[in-house]
PDB file of N, CA and C in Angstrom:
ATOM      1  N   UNK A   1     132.291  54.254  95.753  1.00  0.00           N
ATOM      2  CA  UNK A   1     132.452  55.456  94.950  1.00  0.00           C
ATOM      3  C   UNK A   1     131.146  55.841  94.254  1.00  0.00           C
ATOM      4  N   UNK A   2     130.440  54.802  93.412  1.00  0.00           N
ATOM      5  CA  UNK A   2     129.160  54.984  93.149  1.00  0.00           C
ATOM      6  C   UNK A   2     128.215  55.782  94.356  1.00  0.00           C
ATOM      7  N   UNK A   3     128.422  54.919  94.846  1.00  0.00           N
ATOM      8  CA  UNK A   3     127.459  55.274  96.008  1.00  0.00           C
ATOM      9  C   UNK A   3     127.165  57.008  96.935  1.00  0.00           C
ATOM     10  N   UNK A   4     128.808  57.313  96.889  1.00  0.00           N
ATOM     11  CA  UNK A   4     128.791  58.892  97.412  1.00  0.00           C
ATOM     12  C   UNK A   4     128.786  59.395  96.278  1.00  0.00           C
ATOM     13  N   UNK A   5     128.226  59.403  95.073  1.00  0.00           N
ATOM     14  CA  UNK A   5     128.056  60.202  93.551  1.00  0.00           C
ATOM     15  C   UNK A   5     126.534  60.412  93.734  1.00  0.00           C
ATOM     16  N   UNK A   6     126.174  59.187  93.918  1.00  0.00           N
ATOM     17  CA  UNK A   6     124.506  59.528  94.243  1.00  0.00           C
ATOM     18  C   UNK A   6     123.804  60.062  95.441  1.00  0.00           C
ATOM     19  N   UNK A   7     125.078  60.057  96.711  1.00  0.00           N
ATOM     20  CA  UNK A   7     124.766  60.803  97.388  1.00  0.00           C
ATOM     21  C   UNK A   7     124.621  62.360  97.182  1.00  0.00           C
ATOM     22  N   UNK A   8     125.466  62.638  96.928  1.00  0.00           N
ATOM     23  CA  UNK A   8     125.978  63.765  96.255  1.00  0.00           C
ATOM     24  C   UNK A   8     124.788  65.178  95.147  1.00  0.00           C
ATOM     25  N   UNK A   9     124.289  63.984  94.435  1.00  0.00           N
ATOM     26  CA  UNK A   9     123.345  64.203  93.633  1.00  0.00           C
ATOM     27  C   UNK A   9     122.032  64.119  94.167  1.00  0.00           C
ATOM     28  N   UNK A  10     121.743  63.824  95.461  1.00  0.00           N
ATOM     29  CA  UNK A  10     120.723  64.271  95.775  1.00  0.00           C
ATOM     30  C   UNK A  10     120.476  65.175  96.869  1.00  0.00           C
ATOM     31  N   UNK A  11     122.108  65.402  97.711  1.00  0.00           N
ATOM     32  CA  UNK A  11     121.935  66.380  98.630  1.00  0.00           C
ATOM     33  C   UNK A  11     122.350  67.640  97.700  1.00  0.00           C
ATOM     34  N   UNK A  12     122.385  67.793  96.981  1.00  0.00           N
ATOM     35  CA  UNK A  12     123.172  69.066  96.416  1.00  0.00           C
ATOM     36  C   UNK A  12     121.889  69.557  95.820  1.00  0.00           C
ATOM     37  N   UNK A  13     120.684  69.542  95.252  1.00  0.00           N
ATOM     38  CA  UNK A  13     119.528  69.718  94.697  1.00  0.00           C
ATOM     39  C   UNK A  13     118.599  70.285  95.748  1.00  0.00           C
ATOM     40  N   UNK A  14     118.718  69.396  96.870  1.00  0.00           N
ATOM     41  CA  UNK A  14     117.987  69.398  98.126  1.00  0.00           C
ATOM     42  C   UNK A  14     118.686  70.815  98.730  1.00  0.00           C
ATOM     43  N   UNK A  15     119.817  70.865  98.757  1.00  0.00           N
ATOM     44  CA  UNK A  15     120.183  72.034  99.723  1.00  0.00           C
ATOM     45  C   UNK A  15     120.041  73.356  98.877  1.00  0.00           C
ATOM     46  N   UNK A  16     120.099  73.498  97.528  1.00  0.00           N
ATOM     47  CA  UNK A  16     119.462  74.599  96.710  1.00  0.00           C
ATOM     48  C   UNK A  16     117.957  74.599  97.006  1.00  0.00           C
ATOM     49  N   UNK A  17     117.074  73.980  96.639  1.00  0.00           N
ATOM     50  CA  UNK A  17     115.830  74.233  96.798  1.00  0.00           C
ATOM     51  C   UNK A  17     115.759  74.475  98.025  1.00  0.00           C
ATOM     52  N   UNK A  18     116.335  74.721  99.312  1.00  0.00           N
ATOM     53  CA  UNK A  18     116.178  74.818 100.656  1.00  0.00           C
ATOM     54  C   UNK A  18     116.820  76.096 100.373  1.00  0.00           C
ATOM     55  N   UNK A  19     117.875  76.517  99.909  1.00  0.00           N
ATOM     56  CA  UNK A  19     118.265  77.955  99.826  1.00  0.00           C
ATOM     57  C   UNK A  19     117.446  79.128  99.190  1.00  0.00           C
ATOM     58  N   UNK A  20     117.070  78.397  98.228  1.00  0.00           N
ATOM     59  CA  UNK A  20     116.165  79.280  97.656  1.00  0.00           C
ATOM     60  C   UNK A  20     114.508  79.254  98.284  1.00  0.00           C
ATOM     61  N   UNK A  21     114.142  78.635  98.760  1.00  0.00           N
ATOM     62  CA  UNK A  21     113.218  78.507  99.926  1.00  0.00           C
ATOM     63  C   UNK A  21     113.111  79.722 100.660  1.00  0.00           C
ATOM     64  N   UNK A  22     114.769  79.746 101.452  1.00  0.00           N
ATOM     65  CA  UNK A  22     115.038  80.565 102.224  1.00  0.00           C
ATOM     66  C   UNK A  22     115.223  81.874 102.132  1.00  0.00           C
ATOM     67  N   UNK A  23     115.717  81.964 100.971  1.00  0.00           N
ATOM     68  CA  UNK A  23     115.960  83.734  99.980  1.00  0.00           C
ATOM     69  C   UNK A  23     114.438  84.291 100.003  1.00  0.00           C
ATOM     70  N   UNK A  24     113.879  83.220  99.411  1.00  0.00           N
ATOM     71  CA  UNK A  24     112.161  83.530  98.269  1.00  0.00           C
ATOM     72  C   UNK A  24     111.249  84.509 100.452  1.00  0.00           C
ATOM     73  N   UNK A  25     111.689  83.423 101.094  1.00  0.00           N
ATOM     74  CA  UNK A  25     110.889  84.276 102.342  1.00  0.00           C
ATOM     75  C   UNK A  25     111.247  85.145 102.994  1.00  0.00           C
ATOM     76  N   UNK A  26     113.139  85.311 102.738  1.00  0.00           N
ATOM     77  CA  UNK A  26     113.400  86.280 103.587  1.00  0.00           C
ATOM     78  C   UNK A  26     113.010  87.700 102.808  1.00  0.00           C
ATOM     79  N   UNK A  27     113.065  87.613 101.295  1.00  0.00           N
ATOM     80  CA  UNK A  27     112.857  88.295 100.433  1.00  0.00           C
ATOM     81  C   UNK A  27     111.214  89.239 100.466  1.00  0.00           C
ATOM     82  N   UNK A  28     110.158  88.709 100.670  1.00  0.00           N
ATOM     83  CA  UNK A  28     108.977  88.594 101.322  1.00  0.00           C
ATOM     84  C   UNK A  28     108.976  89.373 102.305  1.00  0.00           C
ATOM     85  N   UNK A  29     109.631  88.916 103.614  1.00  0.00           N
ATOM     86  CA  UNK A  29     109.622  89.477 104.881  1.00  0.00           C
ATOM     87  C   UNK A  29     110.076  90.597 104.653  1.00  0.00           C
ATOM     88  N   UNK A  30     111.132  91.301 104.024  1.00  0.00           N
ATOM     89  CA  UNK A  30     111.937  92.226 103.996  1.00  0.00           C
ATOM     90  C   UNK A  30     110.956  93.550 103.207  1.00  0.00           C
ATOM     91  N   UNK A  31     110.489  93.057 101.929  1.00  0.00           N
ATOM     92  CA  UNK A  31     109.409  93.994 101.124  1.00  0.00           C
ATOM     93  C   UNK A  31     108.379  93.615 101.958  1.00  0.00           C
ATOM     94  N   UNK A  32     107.376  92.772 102.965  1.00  0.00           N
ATOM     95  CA  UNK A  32     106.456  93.402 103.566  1.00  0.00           C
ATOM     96  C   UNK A  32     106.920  94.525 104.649  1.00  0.00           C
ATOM     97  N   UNK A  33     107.975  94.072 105.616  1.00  0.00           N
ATOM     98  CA  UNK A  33     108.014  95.013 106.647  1.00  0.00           C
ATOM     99  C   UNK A  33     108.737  96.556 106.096  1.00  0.00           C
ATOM    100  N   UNK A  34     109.529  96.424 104.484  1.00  0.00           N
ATOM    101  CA  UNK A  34     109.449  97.958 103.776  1.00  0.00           C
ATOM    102  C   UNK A  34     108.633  98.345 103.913  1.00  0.00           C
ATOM    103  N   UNK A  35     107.398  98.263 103.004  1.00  0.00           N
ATOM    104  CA  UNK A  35     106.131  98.795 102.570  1.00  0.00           C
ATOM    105  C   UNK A  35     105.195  99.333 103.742  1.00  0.00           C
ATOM    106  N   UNK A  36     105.338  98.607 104.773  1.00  0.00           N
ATOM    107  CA  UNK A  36     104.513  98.917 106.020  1.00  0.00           C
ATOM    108  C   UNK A  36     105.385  99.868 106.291  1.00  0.00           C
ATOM    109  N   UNK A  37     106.763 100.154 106.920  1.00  0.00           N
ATOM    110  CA  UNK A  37     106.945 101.466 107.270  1.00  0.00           C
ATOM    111  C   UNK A  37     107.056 102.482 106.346  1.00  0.00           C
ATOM    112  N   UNK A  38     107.099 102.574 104.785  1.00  0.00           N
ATOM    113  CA  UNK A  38     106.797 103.251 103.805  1.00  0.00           C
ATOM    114  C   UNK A  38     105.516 104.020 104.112  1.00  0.00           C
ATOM    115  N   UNK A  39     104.563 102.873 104.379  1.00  0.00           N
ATOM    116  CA  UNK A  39     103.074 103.424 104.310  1.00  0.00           C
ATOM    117  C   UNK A  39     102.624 104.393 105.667  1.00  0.00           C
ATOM    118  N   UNK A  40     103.426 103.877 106.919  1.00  0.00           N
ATOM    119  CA  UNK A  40     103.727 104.377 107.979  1.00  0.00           C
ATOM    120  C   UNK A  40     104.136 105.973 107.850  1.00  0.00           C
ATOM    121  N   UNK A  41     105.479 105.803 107.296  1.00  0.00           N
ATOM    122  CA  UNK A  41     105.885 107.387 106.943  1.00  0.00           C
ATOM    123  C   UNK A  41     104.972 108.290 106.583  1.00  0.00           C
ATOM    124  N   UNK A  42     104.645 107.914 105.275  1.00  0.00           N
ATOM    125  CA  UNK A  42     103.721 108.958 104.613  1.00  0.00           C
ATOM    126  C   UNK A  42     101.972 108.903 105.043  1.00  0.00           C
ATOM    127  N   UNK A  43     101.728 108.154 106.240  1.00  0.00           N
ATOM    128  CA  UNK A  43     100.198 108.347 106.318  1.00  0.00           C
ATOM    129  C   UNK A  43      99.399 109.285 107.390  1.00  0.00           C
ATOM    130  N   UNK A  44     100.210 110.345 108.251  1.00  0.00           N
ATOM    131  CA  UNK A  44      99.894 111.579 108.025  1.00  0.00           C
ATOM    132  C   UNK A  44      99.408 112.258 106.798  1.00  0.00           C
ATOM    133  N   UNK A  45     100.273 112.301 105.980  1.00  0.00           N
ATOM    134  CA  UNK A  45     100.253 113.098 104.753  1.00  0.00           C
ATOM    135  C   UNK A  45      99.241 112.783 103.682  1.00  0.00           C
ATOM    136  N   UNK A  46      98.848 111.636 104.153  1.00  0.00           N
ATOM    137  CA  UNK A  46      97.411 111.204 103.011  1.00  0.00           C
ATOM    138  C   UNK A  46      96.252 111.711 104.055  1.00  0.00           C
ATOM    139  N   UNK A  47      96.265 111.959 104.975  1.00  0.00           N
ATOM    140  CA  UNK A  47      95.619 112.673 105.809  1.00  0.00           C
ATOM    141  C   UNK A  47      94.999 114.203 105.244  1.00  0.00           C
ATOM    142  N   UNK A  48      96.132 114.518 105.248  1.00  0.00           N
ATOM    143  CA  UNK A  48      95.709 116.076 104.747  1.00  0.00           C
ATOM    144  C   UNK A  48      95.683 116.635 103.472  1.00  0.00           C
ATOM    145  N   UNK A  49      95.884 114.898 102.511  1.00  0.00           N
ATOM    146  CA  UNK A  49      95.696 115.737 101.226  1.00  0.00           C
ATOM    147  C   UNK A  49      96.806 115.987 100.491  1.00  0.00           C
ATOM    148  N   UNK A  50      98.046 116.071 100.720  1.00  0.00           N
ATOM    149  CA  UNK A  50      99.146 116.344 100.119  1.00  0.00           C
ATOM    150  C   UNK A  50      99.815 115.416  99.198  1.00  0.00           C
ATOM    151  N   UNK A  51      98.869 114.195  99.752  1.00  0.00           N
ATOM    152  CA  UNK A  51      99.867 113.049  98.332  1.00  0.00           C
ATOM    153  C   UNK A  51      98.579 112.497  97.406  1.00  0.00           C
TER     154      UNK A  51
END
């Protein structure tokens, strides 16, 4: 019983910091590939001056 308590307590720490790992890059990926087609959209338009 001891024994799966401390199991417990160290996979449960481990699999958060792996989740949040996983959020923190998908999070990243998601606002770089925004911003690039953001910048995409409007870069005609810095072209000619309008923004």
């Amino acid at each position: 019983m001891k024994k799966d308590i401390s199991f417990w307590k160290t996979l449960l720490p481990t699999v958060a910091a792996f989740f949040l790992l996983a959020a923190s890059v998908t999070l990243f990926t998601y606002r770089l590939l925004s911003n690039r087609a953001y910048r995409e959209k409007w870069k005609d338009y810095n072209d000619c001056g309008l923004a």
